[in-house]
Protein backbone atom coordinates (compact mmCIF):
# COMPACT_ATOMS: atom_id res chain seq x y z
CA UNK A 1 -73.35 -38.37 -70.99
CA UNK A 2 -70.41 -39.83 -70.05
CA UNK A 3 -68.66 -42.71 -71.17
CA UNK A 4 -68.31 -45.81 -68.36
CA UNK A 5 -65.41 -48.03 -68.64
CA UNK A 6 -66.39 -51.41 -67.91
CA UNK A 7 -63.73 -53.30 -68.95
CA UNK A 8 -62.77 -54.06 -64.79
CA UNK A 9 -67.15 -54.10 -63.77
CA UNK A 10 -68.10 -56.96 -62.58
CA UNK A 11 -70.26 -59.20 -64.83
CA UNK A 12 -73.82 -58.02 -63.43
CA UNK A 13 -72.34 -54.57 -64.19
CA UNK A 14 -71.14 -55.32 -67.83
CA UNK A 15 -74.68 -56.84 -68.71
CA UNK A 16 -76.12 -53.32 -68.20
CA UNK A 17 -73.68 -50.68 -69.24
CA UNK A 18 -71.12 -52.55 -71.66
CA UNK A 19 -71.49 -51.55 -75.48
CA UNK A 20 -73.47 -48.50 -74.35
CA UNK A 21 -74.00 -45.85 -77.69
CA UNK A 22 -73.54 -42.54 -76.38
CA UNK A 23 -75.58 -40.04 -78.51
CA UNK A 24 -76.05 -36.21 -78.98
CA UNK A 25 -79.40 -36.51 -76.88
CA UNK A 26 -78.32 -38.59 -74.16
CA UNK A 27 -80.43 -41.31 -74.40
CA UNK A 28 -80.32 -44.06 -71.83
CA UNK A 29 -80.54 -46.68 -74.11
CA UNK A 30 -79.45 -47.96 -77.26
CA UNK A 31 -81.90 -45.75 -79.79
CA UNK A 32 -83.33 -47.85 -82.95
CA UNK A 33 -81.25 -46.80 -85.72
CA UNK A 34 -83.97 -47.86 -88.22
CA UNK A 35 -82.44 -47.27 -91.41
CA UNK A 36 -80.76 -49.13 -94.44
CA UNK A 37 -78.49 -47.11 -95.67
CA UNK A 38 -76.49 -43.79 -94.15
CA UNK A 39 -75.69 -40.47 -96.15
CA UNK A 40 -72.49 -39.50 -96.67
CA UNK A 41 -71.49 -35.50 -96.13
CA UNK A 42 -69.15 -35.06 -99.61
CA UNK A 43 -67.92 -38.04 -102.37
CA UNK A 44 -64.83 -37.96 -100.42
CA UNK A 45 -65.99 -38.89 -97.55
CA UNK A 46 -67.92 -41.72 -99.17
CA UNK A 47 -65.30 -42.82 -100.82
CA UNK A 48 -63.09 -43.00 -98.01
CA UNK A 49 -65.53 -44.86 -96.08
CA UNK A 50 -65.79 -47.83 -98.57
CA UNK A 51 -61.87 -47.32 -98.86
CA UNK A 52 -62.10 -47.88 -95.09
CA UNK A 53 -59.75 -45.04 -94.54
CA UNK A 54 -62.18 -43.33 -92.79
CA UNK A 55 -64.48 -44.57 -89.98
CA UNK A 56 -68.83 -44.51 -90.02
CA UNK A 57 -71.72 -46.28 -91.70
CA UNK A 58 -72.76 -46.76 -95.05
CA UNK A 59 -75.14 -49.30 -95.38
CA UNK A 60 -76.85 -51.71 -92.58
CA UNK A 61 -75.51 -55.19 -93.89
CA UNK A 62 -72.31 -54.03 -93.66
CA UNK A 63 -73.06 -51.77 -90.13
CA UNK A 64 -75.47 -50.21 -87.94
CA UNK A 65 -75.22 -48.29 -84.63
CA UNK A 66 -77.57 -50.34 -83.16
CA UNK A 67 -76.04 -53.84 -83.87
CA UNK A 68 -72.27 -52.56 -83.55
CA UNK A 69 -73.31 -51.54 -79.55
CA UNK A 70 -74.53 -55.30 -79.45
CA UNK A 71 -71.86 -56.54 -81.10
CA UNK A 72 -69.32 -54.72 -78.86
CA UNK A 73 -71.23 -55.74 -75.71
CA UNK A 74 -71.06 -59.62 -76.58
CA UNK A 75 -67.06 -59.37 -77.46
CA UNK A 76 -66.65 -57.96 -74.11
CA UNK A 77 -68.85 -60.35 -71.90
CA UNK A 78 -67.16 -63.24 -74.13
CA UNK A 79 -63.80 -61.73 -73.77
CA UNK A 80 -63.00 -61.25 -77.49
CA UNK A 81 -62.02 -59.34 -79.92
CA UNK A 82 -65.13 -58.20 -81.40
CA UNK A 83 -68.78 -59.23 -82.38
CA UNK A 84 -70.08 -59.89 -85.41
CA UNK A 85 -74.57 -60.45 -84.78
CA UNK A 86 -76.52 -62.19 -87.26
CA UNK A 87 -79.91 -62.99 -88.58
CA UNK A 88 -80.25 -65.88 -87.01
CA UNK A 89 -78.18 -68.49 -85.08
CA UNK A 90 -77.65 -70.97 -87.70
CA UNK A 91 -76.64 -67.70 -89.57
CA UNK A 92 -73.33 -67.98 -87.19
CA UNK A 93 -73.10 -71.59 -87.59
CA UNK A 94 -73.17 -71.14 -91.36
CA UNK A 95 -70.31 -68.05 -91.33
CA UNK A 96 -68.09 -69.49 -89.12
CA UNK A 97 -67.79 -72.66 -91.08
CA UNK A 98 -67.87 -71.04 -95.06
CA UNK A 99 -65.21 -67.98 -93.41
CA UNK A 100 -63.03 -71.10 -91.98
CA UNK A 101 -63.05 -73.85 -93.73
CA UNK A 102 -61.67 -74.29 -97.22
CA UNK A 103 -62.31 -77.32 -99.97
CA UNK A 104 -60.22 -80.46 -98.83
CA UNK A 105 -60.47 -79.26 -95.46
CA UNK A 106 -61.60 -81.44 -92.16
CA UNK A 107 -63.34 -80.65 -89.37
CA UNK A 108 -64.36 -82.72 -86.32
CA UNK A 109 -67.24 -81.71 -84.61
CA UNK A 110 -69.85 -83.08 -81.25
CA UNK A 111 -71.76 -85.86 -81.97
CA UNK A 112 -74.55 -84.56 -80.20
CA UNK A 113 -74.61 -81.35 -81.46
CA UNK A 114 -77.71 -79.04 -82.78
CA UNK A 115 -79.15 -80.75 -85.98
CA UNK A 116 -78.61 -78.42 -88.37
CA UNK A 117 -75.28 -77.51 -87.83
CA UNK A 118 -74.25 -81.51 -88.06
CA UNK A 119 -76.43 -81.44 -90.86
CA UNK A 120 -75.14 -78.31 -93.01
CA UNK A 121 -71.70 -79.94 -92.62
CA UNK A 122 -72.59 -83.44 -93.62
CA UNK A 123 -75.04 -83.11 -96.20
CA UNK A 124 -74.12 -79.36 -97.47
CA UNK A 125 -70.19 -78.82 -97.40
CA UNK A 126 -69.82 -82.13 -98.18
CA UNK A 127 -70.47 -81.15 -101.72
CA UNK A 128 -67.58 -79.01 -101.94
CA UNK A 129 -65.12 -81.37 -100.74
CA UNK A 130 -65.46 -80.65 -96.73
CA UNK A 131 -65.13 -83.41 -94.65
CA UNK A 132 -66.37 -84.20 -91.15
CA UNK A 133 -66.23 -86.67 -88.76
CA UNK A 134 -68.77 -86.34 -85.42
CA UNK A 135 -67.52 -87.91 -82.34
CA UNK A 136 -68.11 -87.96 -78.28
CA UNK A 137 -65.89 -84.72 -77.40
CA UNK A 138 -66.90 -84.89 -74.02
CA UNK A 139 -64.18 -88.11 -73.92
CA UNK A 140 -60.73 -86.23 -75.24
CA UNK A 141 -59.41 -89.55 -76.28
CA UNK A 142 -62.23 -89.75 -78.67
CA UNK A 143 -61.63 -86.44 -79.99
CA UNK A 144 -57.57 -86.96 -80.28
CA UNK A 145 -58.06 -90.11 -82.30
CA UNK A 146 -60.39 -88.23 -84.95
CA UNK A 147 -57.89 -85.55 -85.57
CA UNK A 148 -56.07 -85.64 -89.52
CA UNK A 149 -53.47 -84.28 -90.60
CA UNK A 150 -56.44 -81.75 -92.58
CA UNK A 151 -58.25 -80.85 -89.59
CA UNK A 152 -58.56 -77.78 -89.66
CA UNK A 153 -61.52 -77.37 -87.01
CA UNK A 154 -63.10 -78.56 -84.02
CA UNK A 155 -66.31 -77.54 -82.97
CA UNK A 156 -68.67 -78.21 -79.73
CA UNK A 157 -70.95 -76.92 -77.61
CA UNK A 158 -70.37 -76.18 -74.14
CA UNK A 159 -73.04 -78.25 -73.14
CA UNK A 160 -74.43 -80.87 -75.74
CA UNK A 161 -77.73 -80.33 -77.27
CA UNK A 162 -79.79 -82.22 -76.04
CA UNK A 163 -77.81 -84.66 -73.97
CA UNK A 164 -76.12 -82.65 -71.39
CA UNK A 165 -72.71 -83.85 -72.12
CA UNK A 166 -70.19 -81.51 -71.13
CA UNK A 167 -66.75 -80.98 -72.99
CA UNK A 168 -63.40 -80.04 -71.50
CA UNK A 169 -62.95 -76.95 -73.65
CA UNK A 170 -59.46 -76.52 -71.95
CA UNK A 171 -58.27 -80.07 -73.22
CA UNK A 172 -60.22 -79.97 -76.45
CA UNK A 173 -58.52 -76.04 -76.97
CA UNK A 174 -55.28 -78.19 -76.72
CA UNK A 175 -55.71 -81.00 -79.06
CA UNK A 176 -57.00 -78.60 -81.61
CA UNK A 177 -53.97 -76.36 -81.43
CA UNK A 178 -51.35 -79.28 -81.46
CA UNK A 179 -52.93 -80.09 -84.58
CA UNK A 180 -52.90 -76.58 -85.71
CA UNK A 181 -56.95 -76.55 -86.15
CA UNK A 182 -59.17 -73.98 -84.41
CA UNK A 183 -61.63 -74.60 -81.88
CA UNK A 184 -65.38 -73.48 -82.42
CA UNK A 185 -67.30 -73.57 -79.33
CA UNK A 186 -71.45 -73.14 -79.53
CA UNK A 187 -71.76 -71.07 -76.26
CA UNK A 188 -75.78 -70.89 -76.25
CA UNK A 189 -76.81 -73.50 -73.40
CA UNK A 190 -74.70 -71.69 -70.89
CA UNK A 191 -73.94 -67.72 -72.35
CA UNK A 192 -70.94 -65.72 -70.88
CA UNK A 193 -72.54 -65.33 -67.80
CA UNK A 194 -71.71 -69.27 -67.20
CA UNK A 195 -68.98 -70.01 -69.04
CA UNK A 196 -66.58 -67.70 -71.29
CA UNK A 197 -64.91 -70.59 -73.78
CA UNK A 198 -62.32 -67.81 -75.02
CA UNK A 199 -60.90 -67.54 -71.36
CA UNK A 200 -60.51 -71.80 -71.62
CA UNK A 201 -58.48 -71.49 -75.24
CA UNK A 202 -61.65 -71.50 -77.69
CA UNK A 203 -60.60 -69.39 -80.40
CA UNK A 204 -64.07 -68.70 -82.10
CA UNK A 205 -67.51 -68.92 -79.62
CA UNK A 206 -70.82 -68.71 -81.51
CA UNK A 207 -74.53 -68.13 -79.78
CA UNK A 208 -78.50 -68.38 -80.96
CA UNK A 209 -79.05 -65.40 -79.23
CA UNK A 210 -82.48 -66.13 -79.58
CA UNK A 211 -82.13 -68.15 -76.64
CA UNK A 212 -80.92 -66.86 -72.99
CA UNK A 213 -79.30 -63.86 -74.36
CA UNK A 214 -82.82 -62.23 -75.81
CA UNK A 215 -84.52 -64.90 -73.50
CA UNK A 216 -88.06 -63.90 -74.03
CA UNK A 217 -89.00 -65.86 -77.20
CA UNK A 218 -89.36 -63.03 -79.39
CA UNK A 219 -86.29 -62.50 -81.19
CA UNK A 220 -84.26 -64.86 -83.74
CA UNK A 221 -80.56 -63.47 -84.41
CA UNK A 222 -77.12 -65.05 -83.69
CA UNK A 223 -73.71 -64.03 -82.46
CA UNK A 224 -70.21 -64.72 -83.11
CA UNK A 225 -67.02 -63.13 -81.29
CA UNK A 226 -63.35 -64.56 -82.55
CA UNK A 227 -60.82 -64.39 -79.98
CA UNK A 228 -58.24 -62.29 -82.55
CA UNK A 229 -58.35 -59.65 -85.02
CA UNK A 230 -57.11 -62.36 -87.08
CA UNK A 231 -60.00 -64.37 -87.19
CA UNK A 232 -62.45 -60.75 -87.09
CA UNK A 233 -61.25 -60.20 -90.69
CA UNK A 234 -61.65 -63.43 -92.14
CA UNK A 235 -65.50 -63.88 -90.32
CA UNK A 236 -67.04 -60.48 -90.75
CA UNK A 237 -66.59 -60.45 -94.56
CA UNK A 238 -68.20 -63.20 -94.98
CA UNK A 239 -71.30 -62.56 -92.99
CA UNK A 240 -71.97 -59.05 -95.22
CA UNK A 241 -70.96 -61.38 -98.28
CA UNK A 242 -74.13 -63.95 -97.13
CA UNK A 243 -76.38 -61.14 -96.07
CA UNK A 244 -77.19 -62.71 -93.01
CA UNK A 245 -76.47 -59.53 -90.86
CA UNK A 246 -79.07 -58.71 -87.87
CA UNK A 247 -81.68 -56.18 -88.47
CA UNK A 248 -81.54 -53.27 -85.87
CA UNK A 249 -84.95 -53.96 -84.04
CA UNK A 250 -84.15 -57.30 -83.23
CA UNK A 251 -80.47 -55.88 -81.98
CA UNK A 252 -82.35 -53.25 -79.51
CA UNK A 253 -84.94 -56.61 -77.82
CA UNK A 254 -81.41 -58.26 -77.52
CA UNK A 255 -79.69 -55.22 -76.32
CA UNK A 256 -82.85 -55.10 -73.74
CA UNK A 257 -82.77 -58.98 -72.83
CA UNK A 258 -78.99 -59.37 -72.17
CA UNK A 259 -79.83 -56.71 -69.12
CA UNK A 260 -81.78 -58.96 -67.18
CA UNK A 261 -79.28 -62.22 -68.53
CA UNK A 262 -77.58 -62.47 -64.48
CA UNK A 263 -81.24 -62.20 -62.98
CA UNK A 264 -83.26 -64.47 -65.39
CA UNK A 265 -80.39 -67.08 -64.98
CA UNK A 266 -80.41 -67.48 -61.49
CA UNK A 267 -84.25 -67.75 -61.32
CA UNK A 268 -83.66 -70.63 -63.82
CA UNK A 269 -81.53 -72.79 -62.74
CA UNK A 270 -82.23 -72.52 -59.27
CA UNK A 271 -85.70 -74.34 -60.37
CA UNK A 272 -83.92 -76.87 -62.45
CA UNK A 273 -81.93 -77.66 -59.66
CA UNK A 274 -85.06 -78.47 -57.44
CA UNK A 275 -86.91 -79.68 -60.83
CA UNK A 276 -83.97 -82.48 -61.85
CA UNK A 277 -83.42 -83.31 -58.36
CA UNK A 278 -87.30 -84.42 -58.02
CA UNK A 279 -87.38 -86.33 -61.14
CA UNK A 280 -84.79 -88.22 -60.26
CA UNK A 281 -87.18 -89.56 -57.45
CA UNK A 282 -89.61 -90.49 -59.68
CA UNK A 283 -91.04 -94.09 -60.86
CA UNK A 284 -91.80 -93.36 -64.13
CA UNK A 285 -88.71 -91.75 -65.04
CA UNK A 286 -85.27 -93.76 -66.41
CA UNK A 287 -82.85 -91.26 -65.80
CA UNK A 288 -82.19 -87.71 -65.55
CA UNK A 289 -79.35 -85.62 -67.11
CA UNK A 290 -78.80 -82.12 -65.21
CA UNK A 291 -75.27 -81.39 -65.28
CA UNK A 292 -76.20 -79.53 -61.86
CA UNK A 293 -76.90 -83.63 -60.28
CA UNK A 294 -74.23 -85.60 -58.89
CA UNK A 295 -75.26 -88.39 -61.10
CA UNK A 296 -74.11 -86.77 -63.88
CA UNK A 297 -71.07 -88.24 -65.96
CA UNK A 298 -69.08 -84.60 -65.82
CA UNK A 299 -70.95 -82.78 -62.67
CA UNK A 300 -67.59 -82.40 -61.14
CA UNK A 301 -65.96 -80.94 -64.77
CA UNK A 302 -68.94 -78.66 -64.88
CA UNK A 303 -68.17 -77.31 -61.55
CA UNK A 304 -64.53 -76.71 -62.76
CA UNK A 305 -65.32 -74.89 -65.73
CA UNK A 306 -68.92 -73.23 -65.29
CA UNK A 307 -70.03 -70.98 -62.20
CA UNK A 308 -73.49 -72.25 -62.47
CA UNK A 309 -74.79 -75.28 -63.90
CA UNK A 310 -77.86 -73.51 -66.22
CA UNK A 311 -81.53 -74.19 -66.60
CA UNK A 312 -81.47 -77.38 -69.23
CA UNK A 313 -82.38 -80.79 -68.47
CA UNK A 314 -82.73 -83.90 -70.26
CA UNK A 315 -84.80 -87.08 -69.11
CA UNK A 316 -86.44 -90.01 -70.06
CA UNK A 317 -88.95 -92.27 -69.65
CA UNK A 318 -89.36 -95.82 -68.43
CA UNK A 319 -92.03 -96.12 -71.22
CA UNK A 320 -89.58 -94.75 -73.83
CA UNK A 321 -91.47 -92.71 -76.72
CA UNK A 322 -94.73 -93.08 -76.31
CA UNK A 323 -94.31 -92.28 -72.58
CA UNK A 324 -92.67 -89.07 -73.30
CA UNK A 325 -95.10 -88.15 -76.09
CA UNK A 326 -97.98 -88.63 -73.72
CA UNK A 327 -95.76 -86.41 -70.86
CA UNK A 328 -95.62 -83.51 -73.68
CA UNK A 329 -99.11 -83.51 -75.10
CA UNK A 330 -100.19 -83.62 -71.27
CA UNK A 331 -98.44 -80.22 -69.50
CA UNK A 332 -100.11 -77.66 -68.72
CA UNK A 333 -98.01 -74.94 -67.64
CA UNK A 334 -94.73 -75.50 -70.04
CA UNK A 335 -95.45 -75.01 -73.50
CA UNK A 336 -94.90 -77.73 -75.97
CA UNK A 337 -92.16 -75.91 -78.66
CA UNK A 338 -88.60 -75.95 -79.55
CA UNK A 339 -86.04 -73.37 -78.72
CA UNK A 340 -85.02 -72.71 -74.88
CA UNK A 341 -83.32 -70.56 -72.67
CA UNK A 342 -86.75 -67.88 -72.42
CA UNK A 343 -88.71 -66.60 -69.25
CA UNK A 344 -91.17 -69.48 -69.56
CA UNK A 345 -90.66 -73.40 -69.55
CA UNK A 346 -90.88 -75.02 -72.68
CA UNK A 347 -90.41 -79.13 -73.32
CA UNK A 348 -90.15 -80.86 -77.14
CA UNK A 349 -88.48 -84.14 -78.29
CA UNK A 350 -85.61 -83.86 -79.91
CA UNK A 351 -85.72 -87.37 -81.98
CA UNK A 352 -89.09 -86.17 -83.57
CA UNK A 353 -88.40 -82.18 -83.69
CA UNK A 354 -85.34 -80.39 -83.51
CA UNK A 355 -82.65 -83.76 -84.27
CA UNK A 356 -85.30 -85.02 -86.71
CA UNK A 357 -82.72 -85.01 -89.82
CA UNK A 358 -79.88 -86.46 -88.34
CA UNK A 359 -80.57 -90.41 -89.10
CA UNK A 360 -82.15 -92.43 -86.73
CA UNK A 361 -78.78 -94.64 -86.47
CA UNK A 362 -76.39 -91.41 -85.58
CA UNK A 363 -79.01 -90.08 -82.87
CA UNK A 364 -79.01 -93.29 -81.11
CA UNK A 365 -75.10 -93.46 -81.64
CA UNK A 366 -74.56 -90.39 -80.01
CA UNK A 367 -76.96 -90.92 -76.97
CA UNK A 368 -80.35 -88.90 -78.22
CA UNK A 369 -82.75 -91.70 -78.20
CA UNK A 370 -86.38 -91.89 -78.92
CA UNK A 371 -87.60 -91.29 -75.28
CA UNK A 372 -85.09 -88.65 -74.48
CA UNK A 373 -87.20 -85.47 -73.69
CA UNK A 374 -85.61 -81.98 -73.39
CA UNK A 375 -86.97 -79.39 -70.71
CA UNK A 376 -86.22 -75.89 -70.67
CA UNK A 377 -86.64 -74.71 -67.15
CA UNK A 378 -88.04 -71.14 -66.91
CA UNK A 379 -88.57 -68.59 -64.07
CA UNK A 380 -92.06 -69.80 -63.34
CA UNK A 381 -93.14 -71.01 -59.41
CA UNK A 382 -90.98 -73.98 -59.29
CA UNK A 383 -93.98 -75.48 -56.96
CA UNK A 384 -96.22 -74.84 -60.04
CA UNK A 385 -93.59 -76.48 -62.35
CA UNK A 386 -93.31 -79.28 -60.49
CA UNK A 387 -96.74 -79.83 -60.50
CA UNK A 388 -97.52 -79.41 -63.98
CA UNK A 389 -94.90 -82.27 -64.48
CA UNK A 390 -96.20 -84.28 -61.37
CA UNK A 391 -100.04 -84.23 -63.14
CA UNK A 392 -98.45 -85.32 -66.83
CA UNK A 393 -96.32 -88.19 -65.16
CA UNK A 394 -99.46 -89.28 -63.34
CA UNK A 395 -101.06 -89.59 -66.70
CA UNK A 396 -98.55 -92.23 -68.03
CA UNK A 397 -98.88 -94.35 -64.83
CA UNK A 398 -100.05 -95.29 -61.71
CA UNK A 399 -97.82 -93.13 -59.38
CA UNK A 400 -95.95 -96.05 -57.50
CA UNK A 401 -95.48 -95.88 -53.44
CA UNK A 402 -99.37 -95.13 -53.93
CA UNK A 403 -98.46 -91.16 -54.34
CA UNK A 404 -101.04 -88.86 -56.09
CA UNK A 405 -99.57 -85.93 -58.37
CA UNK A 406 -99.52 -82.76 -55.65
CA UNK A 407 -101.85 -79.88 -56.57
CA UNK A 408 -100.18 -76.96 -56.56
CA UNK A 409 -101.94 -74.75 -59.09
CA UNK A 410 -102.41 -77.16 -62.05
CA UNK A 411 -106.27 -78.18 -62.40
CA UNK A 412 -106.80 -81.65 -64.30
């Protein structure tokens, strides 16, 4: 079989044939390489693999076929140097910041942010002596002011979670640099096929590939690709060292998923689009955050720095919590669970679920309030979707206007 270049393919065309292992039996795809540990043919050549003088595989945690032709497919659809896949997405979170940040060191990170990443910085690394400081990036000003002379870090996502703010990665890239930190960009809302934060000046870019990159809720695991060989040999270390490397199965489902990334994306977010635009026309709901909507805060930096605005929308309700509690115990068609970016719709609420450690003063601080509810648009009928959510909403009120929820293949 031969071996394609894709370095100058199109993205569509990189999803399918970048990181390809080429084997002795030409298989078409990635094989399993189920195994922990690899024999060596002579001492030597054992020794001069652990020596790394000479190239191959000696034990899974530190390498495996399978999870190096992942890990070379995400460095090239992210545009770094390399890839470096993990057990889990907070497996990432927690590399990137032990590899990077050292005792006495600052970092300055999204207010909005995942949970547990603000949380393993503020209640974990805070006991050996890391400091952080959580601000609005999406406002630059915000960000500049929170810099210290110790900074040595700033880290976002490319689209908050769950709020929908989006960050200037260009301007925050700059700040960071002036100050001679590195920027850490959580790429998972919008994967490479989106945005690429490395082309914008991020210098690390993390994912829960769990999320769109598997996208069919059946894989945990994690990514992270540093833009320099620099940064490679002070992050890979330290994943073997914390065992938290990817098994091969779950590197073969991701392997699988990322080829249908382009396809499942533009189902998506072509039904948020319709999805965010209706529930913005609807009585019962406060407001609507969809960075695709021209009512949101950065719609025109979105269109600047994505080439799609994604599948993740946050609204709330005029009845606050108890409103959105009855809208999530009363869908049909989405399922009620964390996580996101998968074939199929799923809705939770973040101040009760996945924020539910951060203290009730910080959510609130940083715009994820009680009623905020977070929808995960999947490839479903968006007629059915929009009914499913037409027949919950009807359950919190009386439909104003005198409407009745359409019925579009959701029975009561």
């Amino acid at each position: 079989m031969s071996h394609i270049d894709t370095k100058n393919l199109g993205f569509d065309s990189k999803v399918i044939h970048s990181g390809a292992h080429h084997d002795a039996y030409g298989s078409a795809t990635v094989p399993i390489y189920q195994t922990s540990t690899f024999a060596f043919d002579n001492a030597q050549q054992g020794a001069d693999r652990f020596a790394g003088t000479a190239s191959g595989f000696i034990y899974t945690r530190l390498g495996n076929p399978t999870i190096n032709a992942l890990e070379r497919q995400m460095a090239e659809l992210e545009g770094g140097f390399g890839g470096i896949a993990m057990s889990s997405g907070m497996g990432s979170v927690s590399t990137v910041y032990l590899a990077l940040l050292d005792q006495g060191a600052h970092m300055v990170g999204s207010a909005t942010v995942y949970g547990p990443s603000r949380l393993l910085a503020e209640k974990h690394l805070s006991r050996f002596g890391v400091e952080s400081t959580w601000v609005d990036t999406s406002n630059l000003d915000s960000l500049r002011k929170a810099m210290r002379p110790n900074t040595k870090m700033v880290y976002t996502e490319t689209v908050a979670n769950p709020t929908m703010d989006v960050t200037d990665i260009r301007g925050a890239a700059e700040i960071a640099h002036a100050n001679n930190a590195l920027l850490v960009v959580d790429n998972t809302f919008a994967s490479p096929y989106l945005h690429r934060p490395i082309e914008h000046g991020a210098d690390v870019v993390l994912h829960s590939v769990t999320k769109f990159l598997n996208g069919h809720a059946d894989v945990v695991g994690g990514v992270v690709v540093p833009k320099t060989e620099a940064l490679f040999r002070q992050l890979r270390p330290m994943m073997t060292t914390l065992g938290c490397n990817m098994d091969p199965h779950q590197a073969y489902l991701v392997i699988r998923g990322i080829k249908t990334l382009a396809l499942r994306i533009e189902r998506a977010q072509a039904n948020a689009m319709r999805i965010a635009q209706w529930l913005e026309q609807q009585p019962q709901v406060e407001w609507v955050r969809y960075i695709g909507l021209p009512s949101h805060p950065q719609h025109e930096l979105a269109k600047v720095l994505m080439s799609g605005f994604g599948s993740m929308i946050a609204f709330e309700l005029k009845g606050g919590l108890e409103a959105g509690r009855t809208v999530m115990d009363s869908v049909k068609l989405a399922t009620l669970a964390v996580s996101l970016g998968g074939v199929e719709s799923l809705i939770e609420h973040p101040a009760s679920m996945t924020h539910a450690g951060v203290p009730r003063d910080h959510r609130i601080e940083a715009g994820i309030t009680d009623g905020l509810v977070r929808y995960s648009v999947g490839i479903e009928d968006v007629d059915d979707l929009i009914a499913d959510l037409a027949q919950a909403l009807d359950r919190v009120g009386d439909w104003a206007r005198g409407k009745k929820a359409p019925k579009v293949g959701i029975a009561d």
